[in-house]
N, C-alpha and C. Protein backbone atom coordinates (compact mmCIF):
# COMPACT_ATOMS: atom_id res chain seq x y z
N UNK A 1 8.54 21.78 25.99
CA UNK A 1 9.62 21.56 26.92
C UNK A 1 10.88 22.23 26.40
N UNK A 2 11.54 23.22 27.21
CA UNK A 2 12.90 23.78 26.92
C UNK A 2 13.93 22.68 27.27
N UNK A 3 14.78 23.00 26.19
CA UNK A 3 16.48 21.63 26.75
C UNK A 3 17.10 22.95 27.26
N UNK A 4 17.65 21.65 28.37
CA UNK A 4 18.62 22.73 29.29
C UNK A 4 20.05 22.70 29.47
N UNK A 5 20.47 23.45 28.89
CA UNK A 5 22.14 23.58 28.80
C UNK A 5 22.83 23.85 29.98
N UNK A 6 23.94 22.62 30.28
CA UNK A 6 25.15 23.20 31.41
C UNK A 6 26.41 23.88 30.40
N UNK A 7 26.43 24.67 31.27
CA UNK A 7 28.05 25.51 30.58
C UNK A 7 29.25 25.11 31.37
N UNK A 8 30.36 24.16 31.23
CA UNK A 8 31.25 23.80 31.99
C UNK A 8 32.38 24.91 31.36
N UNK A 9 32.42 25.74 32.46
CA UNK A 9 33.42 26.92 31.85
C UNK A 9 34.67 26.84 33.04
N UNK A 10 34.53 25.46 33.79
CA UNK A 10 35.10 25.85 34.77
C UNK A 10 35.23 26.43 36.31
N UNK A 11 34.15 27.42 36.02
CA UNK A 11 34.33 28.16 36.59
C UNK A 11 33.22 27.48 38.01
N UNK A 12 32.25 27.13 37.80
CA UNK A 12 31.16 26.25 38.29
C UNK A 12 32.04 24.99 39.41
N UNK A 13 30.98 25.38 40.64
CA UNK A 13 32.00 24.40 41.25
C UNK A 13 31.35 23.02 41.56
N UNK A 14 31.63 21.98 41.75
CA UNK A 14 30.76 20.43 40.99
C UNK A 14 30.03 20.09 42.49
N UNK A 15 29.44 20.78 43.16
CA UNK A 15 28.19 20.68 43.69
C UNK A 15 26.81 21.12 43.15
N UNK A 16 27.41 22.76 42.26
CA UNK A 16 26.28 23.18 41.64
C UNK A 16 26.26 22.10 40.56
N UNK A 17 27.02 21.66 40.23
CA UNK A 17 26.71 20.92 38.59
C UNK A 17 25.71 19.93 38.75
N UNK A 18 26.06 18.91 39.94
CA UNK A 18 25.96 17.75 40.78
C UNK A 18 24.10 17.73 40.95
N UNK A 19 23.82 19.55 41.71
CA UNK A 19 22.28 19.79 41.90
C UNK A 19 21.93 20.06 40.71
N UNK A 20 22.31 20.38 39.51
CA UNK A 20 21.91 20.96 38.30
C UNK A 20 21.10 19.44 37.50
N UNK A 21 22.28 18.54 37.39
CA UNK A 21 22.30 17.32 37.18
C UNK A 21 20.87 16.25 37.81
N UNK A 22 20.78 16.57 39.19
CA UNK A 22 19.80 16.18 40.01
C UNK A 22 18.51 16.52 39.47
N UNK A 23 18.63 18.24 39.18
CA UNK A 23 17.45 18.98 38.92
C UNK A 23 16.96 18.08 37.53
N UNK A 24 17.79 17.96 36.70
CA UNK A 24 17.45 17.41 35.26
C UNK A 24 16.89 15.89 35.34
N UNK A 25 17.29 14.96 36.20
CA UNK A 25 16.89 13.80 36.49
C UNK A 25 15.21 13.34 37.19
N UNK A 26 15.48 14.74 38.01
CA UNK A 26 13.84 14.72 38.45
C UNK A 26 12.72 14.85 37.56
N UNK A 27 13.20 16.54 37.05
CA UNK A 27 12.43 16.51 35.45
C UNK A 27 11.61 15.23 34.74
N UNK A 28 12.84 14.59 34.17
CA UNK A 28 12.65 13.32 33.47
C UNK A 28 11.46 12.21 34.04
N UNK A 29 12.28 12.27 35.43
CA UNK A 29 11.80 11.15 36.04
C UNK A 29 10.18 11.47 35.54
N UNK A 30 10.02 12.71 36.53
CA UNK A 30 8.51 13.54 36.39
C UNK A 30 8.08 13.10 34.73
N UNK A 31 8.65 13.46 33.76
CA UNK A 31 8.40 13.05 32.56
C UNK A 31 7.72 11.69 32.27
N UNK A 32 8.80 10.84 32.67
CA UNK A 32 8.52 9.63 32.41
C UNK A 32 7.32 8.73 33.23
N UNK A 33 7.26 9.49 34.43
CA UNK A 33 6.14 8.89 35.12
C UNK A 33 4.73 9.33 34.69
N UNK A 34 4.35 10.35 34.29
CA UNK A 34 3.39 11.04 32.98
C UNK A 34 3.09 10.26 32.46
N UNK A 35 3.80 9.95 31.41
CA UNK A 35 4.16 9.35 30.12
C UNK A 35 3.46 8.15 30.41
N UNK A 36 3.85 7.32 31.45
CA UNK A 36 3.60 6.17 31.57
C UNK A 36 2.07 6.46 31.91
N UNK A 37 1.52 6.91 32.81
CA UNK A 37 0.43 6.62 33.66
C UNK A 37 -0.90 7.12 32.45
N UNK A 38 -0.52 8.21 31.75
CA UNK A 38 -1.12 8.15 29.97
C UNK A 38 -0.80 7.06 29.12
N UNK A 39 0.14 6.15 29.13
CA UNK A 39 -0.17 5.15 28.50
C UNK A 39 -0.98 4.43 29.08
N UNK A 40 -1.26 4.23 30.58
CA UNK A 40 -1.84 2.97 31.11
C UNK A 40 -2.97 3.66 31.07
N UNK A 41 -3.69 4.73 31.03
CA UNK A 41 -5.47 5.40 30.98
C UNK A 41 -5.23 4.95 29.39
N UNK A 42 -4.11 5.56 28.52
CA UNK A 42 -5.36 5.37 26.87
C UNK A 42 -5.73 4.08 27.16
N UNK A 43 -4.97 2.90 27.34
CA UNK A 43 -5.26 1.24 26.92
C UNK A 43 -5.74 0.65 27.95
N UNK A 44 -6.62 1.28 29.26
CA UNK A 44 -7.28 0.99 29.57
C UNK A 44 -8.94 1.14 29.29
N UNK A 45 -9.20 0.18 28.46
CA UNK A 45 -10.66 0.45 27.69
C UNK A 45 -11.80 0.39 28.46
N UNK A 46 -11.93 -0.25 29.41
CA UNK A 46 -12.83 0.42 30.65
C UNK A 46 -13.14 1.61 31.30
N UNK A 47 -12.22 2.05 30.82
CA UNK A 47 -11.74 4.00 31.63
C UNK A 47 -12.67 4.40 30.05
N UNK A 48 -11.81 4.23 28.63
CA UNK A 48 -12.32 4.65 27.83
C UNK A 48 -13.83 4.41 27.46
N UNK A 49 -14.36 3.52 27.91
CA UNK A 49 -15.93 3.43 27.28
C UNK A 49 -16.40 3.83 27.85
N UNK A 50 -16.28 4.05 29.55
CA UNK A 50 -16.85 5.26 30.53
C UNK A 50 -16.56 6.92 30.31
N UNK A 51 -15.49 7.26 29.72
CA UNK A 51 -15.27 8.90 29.27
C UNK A 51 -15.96 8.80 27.98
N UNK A 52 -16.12 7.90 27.38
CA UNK A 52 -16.50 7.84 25.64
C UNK A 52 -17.97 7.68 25.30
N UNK A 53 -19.02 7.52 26.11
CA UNK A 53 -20.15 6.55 26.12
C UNK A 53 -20.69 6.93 24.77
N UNK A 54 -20.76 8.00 24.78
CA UNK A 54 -21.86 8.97 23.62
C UNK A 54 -21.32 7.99 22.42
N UNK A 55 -20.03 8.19 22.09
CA UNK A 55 -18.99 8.05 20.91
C UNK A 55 -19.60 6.76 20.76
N UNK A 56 -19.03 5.59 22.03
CA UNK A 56 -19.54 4.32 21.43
C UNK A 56 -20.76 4.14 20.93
N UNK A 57 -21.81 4.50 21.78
CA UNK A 57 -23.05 3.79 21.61
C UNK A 57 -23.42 4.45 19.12
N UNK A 58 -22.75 5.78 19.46
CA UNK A 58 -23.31 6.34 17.73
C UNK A 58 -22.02 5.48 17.22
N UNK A 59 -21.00 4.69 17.07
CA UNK A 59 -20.46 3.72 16.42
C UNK A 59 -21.41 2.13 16.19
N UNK A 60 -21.88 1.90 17.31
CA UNK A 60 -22.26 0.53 17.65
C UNK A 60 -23.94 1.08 16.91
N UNK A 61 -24.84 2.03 16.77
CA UNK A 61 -25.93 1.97 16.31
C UNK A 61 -25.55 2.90 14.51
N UNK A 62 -24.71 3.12 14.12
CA UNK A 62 -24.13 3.09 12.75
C UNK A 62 -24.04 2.03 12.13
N UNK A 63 -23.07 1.39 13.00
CA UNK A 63 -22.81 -0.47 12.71
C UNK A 63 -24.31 -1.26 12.29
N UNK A 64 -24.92 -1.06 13.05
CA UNK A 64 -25.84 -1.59 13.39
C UNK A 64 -26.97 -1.38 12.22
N UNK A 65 -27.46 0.36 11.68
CA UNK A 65 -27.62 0.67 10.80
C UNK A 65 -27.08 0.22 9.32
N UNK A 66 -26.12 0.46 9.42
CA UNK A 66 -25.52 -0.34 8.36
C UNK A 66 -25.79 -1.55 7.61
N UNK A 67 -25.70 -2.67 8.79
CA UNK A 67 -25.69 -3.77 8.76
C UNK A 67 -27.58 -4.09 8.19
N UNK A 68 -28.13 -3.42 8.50
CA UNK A 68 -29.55 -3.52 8.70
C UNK A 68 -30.19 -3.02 7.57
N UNK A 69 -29.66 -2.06 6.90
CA UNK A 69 -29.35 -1.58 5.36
C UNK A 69 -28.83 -2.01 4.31
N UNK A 70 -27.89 -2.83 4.99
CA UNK A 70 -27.04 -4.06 3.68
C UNK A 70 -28.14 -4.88 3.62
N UNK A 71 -28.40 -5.71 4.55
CA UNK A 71 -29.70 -6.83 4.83
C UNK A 71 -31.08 -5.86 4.10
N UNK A 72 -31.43 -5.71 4.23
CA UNK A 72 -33.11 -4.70 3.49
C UNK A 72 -32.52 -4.44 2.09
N UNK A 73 -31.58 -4.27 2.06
CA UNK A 73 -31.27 -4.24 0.51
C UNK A 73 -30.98 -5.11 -0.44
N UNK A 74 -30.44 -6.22 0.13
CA UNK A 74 -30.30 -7.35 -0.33
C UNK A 74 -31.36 -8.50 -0.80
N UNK A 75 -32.24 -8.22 0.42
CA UNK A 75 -33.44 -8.59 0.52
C UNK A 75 -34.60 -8.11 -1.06
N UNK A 76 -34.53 -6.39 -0.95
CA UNK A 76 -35.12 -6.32 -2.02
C UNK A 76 -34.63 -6.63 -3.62
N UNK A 77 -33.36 -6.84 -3.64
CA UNK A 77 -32.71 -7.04 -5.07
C UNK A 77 -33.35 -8.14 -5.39
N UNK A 78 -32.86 -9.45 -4.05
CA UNK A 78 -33.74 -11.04 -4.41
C UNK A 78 -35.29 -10.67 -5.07
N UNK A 79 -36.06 -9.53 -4.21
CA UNK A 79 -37.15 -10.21 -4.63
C UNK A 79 -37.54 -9.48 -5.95
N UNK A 80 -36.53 -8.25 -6.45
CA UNK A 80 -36.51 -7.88 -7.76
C UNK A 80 -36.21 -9.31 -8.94
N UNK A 81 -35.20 -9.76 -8.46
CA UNK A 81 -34.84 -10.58 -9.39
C UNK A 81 -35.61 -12.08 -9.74
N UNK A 82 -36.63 -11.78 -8.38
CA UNK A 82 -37.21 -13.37 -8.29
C UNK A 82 -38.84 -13.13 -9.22
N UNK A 83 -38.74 -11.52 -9.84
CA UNK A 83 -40.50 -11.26 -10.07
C UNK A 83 -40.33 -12.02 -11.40
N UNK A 84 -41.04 -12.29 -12.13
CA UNK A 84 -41.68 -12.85 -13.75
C UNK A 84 -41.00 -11.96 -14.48
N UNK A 85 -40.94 -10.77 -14.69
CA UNK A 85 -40.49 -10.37 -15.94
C UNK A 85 -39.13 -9.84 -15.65
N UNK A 86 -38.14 -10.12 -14.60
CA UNK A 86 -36.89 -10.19 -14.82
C UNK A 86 -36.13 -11.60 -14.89
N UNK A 87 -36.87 -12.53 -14.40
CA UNK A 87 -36.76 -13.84 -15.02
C UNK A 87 -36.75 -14.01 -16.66
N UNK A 88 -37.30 -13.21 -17.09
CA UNK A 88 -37.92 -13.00 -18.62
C UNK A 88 -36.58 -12.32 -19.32
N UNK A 89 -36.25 -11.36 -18.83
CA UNK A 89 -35.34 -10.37 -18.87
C UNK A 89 -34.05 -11.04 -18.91
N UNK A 90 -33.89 -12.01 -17.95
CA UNK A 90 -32.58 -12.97 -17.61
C UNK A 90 -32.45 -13.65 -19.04
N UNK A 91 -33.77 -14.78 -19.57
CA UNK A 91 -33.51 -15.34 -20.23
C UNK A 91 -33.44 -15.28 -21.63
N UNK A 92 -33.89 -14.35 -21.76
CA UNK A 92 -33.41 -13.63 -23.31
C UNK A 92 -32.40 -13.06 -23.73
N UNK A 93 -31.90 -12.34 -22.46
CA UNK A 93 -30.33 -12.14 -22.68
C UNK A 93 -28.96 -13.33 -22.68
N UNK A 94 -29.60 -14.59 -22.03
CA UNK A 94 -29.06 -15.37 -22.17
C UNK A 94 -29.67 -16.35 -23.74
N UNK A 95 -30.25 -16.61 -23.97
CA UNK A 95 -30.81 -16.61 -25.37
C UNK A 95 -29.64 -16.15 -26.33
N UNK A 96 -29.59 -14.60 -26.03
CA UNK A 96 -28.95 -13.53 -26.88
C UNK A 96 -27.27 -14.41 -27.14
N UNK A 97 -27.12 -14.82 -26.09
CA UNK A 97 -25.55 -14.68 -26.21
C UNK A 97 -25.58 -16.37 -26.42
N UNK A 98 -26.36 -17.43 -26.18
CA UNK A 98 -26.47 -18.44 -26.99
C UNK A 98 -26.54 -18.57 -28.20
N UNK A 99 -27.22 -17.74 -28.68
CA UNK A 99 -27.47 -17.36 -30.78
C UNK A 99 -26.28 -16.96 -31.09
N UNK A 100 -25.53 -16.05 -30.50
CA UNK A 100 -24.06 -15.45 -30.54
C UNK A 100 -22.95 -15.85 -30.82
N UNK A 101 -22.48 -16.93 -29.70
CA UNK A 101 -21.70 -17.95 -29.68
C UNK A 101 -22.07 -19.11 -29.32
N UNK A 102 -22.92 -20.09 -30.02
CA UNK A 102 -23.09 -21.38 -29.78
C UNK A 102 -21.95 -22.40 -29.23
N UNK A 103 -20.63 -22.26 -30.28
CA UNK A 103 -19.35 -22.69 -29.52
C UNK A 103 -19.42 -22.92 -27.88
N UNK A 104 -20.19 -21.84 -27.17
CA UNK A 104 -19.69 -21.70 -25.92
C UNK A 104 -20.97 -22.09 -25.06
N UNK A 105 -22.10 -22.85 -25.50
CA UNK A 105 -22.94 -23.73 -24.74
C UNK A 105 -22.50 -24.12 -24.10
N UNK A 106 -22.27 -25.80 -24.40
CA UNK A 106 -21.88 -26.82 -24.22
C UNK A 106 -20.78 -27.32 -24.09
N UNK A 107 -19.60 -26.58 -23.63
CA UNK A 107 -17.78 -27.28 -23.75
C UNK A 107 -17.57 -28.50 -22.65
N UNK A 108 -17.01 -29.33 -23.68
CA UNK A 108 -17.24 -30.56 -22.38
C UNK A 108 -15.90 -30.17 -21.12
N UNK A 109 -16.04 -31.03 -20.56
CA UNK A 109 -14.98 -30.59 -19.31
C UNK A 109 -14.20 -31.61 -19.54
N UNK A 110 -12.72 -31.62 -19.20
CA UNK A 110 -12.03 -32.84 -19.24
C UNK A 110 -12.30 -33.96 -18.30
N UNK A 111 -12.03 -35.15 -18.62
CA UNK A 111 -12.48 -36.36 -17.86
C UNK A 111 -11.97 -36.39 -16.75
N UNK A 112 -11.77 -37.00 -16.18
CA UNK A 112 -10.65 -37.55 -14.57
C UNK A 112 -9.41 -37.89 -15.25
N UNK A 113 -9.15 -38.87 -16.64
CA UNK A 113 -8.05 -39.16 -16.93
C UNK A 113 -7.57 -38.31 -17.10
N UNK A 114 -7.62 -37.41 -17.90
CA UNK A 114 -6.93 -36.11 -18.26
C UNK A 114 -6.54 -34.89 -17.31
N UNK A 115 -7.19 -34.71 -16.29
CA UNK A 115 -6.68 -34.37 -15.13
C UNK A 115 -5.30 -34.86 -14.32
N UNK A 116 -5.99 -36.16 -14.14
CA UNK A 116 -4.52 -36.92 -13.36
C UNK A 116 -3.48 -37.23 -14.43
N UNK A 117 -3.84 -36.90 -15.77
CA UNK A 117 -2.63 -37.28 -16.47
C UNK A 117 -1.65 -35.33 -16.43
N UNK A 118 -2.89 -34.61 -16.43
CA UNK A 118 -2.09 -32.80 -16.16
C UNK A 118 -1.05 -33.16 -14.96
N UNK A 119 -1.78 -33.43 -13.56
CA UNK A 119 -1.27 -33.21 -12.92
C UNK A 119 0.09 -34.13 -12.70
N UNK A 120 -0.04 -35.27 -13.00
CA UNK A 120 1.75 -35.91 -12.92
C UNK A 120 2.65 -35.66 -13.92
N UNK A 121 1.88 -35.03 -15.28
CA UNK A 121 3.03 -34.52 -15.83
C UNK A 121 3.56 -32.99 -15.44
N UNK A 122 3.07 -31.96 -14.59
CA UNK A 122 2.88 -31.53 -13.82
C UNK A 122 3.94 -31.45 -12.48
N UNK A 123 4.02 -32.52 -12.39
CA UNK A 123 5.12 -33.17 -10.92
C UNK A 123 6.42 -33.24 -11.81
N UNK A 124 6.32 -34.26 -12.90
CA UNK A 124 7.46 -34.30 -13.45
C UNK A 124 8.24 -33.63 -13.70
N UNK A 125 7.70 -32.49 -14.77
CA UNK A 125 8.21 -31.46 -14.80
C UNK A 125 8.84 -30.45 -13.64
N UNK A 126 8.02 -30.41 -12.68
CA UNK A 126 8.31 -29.47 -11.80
C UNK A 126 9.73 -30.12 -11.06
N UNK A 127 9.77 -31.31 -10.57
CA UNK A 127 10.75 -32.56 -10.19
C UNK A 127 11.88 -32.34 -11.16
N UNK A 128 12.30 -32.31 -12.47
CA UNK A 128 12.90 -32.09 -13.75
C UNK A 128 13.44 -30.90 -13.65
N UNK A 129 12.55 -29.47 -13.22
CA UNK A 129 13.60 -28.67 -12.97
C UNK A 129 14.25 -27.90 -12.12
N UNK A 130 13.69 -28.57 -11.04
CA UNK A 130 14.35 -28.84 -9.92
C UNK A 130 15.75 -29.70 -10.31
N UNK A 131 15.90 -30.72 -10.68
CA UNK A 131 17.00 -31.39 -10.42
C UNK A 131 18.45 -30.49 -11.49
N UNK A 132 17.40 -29.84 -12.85
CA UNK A 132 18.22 -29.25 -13.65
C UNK A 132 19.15 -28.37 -12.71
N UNK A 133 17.83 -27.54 -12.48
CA UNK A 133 18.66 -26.25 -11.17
C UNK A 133 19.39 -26.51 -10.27
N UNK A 134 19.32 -27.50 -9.75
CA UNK A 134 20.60 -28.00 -8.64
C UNK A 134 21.82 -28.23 -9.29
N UNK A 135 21.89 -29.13 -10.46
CA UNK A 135 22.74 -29.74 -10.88
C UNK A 135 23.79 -28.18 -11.86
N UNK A 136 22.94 -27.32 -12.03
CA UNK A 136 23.51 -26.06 -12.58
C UNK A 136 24.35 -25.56 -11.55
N UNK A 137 23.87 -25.32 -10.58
CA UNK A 137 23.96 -24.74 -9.00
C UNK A 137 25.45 -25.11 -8.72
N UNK A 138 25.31 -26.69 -8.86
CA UNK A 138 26.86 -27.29 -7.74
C UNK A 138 27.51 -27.35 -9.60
N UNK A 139 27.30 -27.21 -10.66
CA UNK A 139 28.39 -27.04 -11.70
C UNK A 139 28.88 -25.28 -11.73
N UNK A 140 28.62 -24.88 -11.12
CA UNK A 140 28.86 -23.28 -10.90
C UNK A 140 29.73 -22.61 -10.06
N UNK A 141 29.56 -23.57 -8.76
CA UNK A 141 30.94 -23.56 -7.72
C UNK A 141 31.99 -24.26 -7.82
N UNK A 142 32.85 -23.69 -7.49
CA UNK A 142 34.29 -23.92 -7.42
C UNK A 142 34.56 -25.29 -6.90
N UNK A 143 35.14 -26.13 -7.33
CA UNK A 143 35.69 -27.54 -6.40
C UNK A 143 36.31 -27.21 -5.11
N UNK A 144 35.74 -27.99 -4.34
CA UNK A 144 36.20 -27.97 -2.99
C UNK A 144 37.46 -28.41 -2.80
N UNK A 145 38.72 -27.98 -2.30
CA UNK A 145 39.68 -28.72 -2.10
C UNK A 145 39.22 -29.82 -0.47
N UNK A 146 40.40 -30.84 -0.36
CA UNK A 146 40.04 -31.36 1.10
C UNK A 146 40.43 -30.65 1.90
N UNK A 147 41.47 -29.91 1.96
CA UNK A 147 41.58 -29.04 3.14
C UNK A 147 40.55 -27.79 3.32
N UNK A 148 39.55 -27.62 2.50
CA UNK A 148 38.42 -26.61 2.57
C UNK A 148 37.15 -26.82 3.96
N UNK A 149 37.30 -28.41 3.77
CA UNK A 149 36.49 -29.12 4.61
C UNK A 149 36.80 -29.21 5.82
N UNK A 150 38.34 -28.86 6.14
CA UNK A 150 38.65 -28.91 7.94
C UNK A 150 38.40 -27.72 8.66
């Protein structure tokens, strides 16, 4: 699209300007009505899956592939992992790292008391500095006079 320059030299008398002006408005208009009626075909997806068919259907049987390839594969890992001698395989390497670090068998877990005793000291704290931080907060600003407040 060329931009179109008026030259006000004067000399032009303001009927031509007036149709010049007109001419440029139609343009647009023309523009804008384009514009629009291409926005309303792209985002109409009914229009698009009828111009598109080919496109969709090799998305939707990719997908589909895909999906059907993750599954068959998954499938065979289980039944790799479910044969006798990777069971075998599993437990010797776990063996391995039992002989290794025994420390790390058996660590007990903390009780319930010790939990609920984390978590309210936990609150406290968190409650604690909270109140610190406020109390820093309003020692930081300026005193209010009373006439500040009207």
């Amino acid at each position: 699209m060329g931009a179109t320059t008026v030259e006000l030299t004067g000399q032009d008398e303001p009927a031509v300007i007036e149709r010049e002006v007109e001419d440029i408005r139609e343009n647009i208009d023309d523009i804008v009505t384009e514009l629009d009626r291409r926005g309303h075909e792209l985002l109409d997806w009914r229009s698009q899956v009828r111009k598109h068919k080919l496109l969709f259907v090799a998305v939707g049987a990719s997908c589909l592939a895909g999906l059907s390839l993750t599954m068959t594969l998954a499938a065979a890992k289980r039944r790799r992992q479910n044969r006798f001698f990777a069971k075998v395989a599993r437990l010797r390497k776990a063996l391995a790292r039992m002989i290794e670090h025994p420390e790390l068998v058996a660590q007990p877990r903390p009780g319930i008391g010790k939990r609920v005793l984390t978590a309210a000291v936990s609150a406290a704290v968190g409650a604690l500095a909270k109140t610190v931080a406020r109390q820093l907060v309003e020692a930081s600003e300026p005193p209010r006079l009373a006439s500040d407040s009207e």
